[in-house]
C-alpha atoms as a PDB file:
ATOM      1  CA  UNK A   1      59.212  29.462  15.432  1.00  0.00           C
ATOM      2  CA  UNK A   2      60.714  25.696  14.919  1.00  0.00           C
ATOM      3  CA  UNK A   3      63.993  27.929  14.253  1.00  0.00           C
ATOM      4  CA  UNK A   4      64.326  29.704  17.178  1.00  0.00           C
ATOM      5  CA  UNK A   5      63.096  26.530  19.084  1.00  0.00           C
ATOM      6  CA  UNK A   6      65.965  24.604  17.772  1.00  0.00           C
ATOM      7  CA  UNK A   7      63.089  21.950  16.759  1.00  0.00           C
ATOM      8  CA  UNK A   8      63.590  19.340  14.150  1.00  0.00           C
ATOM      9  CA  UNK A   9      62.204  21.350  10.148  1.00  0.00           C
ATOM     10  CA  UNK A  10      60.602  18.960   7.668  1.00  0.00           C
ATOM     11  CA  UNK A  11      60.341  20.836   4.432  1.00  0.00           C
ATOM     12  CA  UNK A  12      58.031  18.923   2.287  1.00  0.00           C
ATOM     13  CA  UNK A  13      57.778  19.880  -1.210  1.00  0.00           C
ATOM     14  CA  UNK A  14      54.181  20.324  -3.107  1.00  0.00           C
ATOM     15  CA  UNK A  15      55.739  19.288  -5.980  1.00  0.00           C
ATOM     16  CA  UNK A  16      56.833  16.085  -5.507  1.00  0.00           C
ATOM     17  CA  UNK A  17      60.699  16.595  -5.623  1.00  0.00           C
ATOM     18  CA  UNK A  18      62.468  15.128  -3.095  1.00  0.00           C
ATOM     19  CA  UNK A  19      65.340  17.465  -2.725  1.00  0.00           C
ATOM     20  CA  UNK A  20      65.508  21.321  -1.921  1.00  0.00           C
ATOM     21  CA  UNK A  21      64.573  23.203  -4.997  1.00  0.00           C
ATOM     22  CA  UNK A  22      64.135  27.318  -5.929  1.00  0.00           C
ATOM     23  CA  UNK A  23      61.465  27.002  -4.152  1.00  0.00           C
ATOM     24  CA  UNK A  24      62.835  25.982  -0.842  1.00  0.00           C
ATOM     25  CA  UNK A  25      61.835  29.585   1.586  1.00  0.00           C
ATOM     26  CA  UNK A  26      65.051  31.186   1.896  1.00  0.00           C
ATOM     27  CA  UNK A  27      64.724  30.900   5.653  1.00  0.00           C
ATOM     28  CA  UNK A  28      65.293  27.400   5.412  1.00  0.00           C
ATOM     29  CA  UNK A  29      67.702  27.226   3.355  1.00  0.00           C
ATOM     30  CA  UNK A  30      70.562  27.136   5.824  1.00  0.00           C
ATOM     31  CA  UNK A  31      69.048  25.636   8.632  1.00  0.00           C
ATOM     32  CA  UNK A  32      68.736  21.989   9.637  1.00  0.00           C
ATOM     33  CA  UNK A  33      66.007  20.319   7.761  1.00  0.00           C
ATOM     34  CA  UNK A  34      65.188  17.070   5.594  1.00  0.00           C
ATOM     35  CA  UNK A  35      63.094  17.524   2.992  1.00  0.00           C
ATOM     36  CA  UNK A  36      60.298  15.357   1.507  1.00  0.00           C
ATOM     37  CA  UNK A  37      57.769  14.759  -1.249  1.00  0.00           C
ATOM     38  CA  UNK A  38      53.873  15.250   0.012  1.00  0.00           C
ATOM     39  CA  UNK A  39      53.333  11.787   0.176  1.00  0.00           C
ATOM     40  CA  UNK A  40      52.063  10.912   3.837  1.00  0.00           C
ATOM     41  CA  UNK A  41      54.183   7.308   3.810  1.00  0.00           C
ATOM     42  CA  UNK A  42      57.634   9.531   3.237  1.00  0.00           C
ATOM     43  CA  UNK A  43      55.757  12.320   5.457  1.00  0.00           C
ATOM     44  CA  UNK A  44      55.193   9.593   8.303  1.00  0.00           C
ATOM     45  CA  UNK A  45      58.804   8.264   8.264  1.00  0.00           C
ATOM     46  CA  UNK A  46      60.271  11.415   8.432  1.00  0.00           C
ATOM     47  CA  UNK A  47      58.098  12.228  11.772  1.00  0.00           C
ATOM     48  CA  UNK A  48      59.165   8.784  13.140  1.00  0.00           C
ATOM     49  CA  UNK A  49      63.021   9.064  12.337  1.00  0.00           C
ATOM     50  CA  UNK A  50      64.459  12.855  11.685  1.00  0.00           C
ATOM     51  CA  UNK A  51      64.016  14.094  14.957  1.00  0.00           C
ATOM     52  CA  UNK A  52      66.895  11.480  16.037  1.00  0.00           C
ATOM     53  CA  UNK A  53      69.242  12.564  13.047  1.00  0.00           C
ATOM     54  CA  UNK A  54      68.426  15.993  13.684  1.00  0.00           C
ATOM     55  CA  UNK A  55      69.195  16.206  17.358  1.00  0.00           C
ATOM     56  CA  UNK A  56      72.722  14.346  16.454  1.00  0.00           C
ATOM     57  CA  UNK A  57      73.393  16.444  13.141  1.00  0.00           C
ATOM     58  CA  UNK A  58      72.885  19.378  15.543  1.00  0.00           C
ATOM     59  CA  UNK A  59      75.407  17.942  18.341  1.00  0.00           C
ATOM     60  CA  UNK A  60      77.726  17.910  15.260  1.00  0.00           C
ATOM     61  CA  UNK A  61      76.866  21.438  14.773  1.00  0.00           C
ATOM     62  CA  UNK A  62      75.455  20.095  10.946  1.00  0.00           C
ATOM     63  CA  UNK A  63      73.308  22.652   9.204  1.00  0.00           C
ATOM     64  CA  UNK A  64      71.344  22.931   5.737  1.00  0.00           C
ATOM     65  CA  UNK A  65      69.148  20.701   3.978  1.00  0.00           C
ATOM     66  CA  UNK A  66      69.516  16.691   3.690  1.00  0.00           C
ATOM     67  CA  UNK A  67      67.068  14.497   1.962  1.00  0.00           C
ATOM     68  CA  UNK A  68      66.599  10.514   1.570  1.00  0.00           C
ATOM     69  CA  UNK A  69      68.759   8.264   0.072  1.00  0.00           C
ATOM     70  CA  UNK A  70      66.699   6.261  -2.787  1.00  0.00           C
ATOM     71  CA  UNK A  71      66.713   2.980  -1.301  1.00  0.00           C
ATOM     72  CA  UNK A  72      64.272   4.799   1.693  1.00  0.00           C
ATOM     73  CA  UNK A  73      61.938   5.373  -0.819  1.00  0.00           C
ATOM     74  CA  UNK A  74      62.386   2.134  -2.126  1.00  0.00           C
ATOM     75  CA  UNK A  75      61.676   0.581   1.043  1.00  0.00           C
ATOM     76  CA  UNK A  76      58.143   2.186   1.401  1.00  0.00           C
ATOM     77  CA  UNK A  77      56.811   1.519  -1.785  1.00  0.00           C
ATOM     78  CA  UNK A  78      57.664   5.101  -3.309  1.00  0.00           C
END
């Protein structure tokens, strides 16, 4: 539905990775999205700052998966 809604996708991974892995749903795969570790700090920033990114990655007709720089992490105590 967040497809077809052209709404900003968090992926978050289970397992703690913080990039797309096999187990990304191939559905996602080339859509817009940032993905994230289940940590709720990481979780929480992505809620208060993707949908931003996403809406101008989409007015620069950006697709597929992105994912945090280290020093984002960093900066929350990850």
């Amino acid at each position: 539905m967040a497809i077809r809604l052209d709404l900003p996708i968090i992926a978050v991974n289970l397992n703690g990775k913080r990039q797309d892995d096999a187990l990304m749903p191939a559905v996602l795969r080339d859509e817009l999205h940032i993905t994230v570790p289940y940590k709720e700090k990481i979780i929480k920033y992505a809620m208060d700052n993707w949908p931003d990114y996403d809406e101008s990655y989409r007015g620069d007709g950006k697709k597929g998966g992105y994912s945090y720089k280290d020093k984002v992490y960093e900066s929350l105590g990850l």
